[in-house]
PDB file of N, CA and C in Angstrom:
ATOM      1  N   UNK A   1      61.019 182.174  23.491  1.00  0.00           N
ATOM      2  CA  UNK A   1      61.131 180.773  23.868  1.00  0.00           C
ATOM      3  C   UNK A   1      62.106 180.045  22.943  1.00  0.00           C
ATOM      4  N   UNK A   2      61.440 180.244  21.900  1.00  0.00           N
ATOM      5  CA  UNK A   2      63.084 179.644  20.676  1.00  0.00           C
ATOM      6  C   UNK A   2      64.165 180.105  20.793  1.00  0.00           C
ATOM      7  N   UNK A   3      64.552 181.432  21.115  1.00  0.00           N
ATOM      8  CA  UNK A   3      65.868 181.870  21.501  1.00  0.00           C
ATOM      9  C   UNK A   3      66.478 181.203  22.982  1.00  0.00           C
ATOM     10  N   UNK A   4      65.831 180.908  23.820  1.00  0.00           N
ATOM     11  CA  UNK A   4      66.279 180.609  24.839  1.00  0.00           C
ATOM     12  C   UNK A   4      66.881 179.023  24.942  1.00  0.00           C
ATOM     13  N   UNK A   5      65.505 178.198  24.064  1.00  0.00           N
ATOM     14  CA  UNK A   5      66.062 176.350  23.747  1.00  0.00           C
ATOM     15  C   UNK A   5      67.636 176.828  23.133  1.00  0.00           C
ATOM     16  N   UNK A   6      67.450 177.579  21.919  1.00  0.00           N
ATOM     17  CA  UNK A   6      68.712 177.168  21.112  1.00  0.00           C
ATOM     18  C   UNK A   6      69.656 177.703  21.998  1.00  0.00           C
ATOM     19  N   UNK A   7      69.613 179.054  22.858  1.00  0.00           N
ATOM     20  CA  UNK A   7      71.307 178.926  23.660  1.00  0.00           C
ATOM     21  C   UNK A   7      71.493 177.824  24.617  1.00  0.00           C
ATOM     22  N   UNK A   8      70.530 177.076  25.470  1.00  0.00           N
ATOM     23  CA  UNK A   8      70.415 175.878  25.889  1.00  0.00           C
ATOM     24  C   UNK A   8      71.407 175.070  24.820  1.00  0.00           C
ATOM     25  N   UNK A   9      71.259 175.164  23.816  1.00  0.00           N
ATOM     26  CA  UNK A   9      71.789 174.037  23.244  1.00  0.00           C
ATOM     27  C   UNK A   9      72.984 173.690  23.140  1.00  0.00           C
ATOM     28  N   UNK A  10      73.237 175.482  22.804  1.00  0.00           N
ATOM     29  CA  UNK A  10      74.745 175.858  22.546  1.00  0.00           C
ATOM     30  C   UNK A  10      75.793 175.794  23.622  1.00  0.00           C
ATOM     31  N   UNK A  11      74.835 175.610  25.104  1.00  0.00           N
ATOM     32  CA  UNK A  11      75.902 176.396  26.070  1.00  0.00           C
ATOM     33  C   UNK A  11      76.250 175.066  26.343  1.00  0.00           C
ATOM     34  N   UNK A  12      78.257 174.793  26.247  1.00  0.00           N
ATOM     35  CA  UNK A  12      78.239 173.377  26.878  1.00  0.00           C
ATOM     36  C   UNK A  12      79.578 173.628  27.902  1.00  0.00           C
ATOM     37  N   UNK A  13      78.453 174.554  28.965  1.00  0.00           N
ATOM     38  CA  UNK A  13      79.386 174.424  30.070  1.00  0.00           C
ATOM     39  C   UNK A  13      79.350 173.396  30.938  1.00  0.00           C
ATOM     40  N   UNK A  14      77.961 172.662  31.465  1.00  0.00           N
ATOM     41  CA  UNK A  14      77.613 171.730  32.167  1.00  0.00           C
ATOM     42  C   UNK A  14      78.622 170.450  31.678  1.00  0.00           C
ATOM     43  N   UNK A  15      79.046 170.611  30.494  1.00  0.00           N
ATOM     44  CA  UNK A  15      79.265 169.059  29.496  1.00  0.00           C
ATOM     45  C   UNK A  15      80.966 169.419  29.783  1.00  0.00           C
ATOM     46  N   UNK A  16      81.492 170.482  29.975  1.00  0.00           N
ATOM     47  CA  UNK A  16      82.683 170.757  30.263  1.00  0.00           C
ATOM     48  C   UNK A  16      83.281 170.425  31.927  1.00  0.00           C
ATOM     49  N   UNK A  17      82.141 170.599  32.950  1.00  0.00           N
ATOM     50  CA  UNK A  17      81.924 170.192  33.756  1.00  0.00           C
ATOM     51  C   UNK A  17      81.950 168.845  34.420  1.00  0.00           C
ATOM     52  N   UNK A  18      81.117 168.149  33.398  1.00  0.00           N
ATOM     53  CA  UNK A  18      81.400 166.786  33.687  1.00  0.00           C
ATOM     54  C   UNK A  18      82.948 165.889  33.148  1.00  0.00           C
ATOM     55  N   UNK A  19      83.056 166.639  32.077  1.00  0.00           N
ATOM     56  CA  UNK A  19      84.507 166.058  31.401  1.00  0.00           C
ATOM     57  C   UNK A  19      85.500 166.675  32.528  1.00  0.00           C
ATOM     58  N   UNK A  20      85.910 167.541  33.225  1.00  0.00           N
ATOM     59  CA  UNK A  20      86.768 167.677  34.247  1.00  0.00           C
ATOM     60  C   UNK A  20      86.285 166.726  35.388  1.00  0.00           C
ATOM     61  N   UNK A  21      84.913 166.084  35.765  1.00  0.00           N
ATOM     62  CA  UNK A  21      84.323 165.322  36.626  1.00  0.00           C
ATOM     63  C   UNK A  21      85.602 163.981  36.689  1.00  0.00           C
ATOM     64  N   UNK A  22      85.303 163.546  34.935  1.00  0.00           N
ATOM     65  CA  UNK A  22      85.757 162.220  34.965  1.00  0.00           C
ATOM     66  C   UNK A  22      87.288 162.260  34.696  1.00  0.00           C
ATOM     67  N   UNK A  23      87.451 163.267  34.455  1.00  0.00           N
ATOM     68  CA  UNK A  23      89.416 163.092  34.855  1.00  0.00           C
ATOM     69  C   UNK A  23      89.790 163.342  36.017  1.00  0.00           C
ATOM     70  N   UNK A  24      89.071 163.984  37.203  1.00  0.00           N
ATOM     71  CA  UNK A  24      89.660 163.571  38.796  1.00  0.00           C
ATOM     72  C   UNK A  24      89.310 162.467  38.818  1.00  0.00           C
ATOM     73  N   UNK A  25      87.981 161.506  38.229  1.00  0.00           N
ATOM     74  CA  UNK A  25      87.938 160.207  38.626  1.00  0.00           C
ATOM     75  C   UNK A  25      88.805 159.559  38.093  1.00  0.00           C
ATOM     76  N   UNK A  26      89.103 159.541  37.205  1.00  0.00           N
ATOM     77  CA  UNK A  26      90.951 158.807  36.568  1.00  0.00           C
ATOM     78  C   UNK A  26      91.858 159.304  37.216  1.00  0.00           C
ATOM     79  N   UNK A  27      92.262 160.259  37.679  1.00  0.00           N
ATOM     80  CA  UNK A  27      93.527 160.292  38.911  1.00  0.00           C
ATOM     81  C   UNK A  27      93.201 159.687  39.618  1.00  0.00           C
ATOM     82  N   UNK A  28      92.167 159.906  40.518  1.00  0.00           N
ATOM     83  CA  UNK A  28      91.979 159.190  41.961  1.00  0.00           C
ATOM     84  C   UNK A  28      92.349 157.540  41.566  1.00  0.00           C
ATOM     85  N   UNK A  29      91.636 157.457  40.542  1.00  0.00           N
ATOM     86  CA  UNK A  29      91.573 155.580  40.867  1.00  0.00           C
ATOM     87  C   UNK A  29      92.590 155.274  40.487  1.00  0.00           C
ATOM     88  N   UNK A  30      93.344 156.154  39.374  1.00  0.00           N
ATOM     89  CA  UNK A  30      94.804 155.452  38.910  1.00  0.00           C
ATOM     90  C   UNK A  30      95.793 155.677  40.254  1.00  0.00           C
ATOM     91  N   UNK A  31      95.799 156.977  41.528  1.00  0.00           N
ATOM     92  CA  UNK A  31      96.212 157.190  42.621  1.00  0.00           C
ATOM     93  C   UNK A  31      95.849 155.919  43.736  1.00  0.00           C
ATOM     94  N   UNK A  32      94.917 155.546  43.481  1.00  0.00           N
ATOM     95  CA  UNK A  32      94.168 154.523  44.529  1.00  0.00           C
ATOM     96  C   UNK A  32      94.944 153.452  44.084  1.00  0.00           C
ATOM     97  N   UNK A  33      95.266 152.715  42.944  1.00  0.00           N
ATOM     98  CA  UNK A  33      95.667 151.443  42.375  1.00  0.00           C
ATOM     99  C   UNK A  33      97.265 151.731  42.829  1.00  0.00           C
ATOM    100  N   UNK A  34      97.847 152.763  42.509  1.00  0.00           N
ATOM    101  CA  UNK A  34      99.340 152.356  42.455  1.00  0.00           C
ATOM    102  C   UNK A  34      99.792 153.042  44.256  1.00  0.00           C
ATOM    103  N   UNK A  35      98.839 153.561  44.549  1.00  0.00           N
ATOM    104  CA  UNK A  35      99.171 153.857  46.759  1.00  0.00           C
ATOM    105  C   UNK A  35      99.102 152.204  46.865  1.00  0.00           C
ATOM    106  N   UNK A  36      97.902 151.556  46.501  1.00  0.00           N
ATOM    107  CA  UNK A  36      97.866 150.059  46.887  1.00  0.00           C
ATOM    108  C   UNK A  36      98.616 149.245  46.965  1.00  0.00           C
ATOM    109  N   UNK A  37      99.208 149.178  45.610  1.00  0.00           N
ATOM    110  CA  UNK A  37     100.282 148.674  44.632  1.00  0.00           C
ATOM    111  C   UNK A  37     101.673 148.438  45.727  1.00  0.00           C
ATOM    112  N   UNK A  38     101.707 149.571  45.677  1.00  0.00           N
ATOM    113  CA  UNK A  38     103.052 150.394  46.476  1.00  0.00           C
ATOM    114  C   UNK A  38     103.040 149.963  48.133  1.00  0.00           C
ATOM    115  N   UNK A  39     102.011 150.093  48.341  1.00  0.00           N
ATOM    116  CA  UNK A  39     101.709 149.524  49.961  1.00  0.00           C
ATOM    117  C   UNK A  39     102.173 148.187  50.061  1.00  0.00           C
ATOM    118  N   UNK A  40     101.694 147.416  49.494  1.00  0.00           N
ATOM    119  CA  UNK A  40     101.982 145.811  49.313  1.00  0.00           C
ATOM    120  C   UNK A  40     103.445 145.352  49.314  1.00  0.00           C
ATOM    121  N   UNK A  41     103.642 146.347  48.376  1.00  0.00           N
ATOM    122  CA  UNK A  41     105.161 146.190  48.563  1.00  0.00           C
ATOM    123  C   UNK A  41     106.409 146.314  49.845  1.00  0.00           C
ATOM    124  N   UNK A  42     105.977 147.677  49.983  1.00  0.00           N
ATOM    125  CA  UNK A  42     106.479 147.990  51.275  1.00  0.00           C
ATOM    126  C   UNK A  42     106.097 146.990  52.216  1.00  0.00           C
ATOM    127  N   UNK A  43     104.968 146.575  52.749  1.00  0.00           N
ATOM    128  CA  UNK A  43     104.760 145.859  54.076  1.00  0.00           C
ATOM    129  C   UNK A  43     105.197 144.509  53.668  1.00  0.00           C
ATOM    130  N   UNK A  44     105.548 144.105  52.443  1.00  0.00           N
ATOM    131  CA  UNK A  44     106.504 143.045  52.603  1.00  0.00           C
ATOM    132  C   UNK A  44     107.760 143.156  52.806  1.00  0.00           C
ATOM    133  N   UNK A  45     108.206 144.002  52.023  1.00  0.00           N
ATOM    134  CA  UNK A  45     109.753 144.503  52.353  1.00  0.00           C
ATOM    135  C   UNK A  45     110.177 144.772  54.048  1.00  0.00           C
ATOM    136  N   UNK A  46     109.063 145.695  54.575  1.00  0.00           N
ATOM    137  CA  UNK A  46     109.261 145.472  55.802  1.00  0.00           C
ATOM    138  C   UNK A  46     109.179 144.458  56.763  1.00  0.00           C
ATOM    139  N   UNK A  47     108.185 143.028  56.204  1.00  0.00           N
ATOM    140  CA  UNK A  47     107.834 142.704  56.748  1.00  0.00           C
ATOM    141  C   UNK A  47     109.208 140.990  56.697  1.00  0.00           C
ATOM    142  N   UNK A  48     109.636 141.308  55.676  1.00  0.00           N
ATOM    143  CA  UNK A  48     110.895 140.509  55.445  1.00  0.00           C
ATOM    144  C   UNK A  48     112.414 141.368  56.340  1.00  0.00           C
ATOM    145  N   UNK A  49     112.054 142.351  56.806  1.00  0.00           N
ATOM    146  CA  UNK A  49     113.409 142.820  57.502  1.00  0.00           C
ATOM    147  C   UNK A  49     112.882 142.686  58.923  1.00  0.00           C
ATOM    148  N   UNK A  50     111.549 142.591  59.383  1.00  0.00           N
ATOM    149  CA  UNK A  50     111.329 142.123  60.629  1.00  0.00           C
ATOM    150  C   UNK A  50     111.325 140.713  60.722  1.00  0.00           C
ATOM    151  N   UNK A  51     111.005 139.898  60.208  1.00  0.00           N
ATOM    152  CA  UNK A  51     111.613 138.342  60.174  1.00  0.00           C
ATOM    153  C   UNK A  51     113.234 137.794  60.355  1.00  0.00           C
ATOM    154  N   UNK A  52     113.678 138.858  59.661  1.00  0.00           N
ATOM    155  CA  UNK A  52     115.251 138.283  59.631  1.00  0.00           C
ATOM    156  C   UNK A  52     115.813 138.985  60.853  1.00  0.00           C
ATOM    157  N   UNK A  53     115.342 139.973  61.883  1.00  0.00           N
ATOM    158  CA  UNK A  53     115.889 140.803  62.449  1.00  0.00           C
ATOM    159  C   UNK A  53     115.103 139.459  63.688  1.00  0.00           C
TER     160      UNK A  53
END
């Protein structure tokens, strides 16, 4: 039983797991903010060449 807690303790694959978790969540949202970003832009740009046209 004591041998088994302490490799529990040691093993930090789960914790490696989650740290790759939260760096797709920092792409995505930094991906989500600047697609947005970028969108806004465009549909004005376009939306200023359909006005003048």
């Amino acid at each position: 039983m004591r041998n088994l807690f302490s490799k529990m303790i040691r093993d930090d694959e789960g914790a490696t797991m989650v740290e790759y978790g939260v760096i797709v969540a920092l792409i995505a949202a930094v991906c989500i903010a600047v697609v947005a970003l970028i969108g806004t832009n465009i549909n004005n740009a376009f939306n200023s060449v359909n006005s003048k046209l």
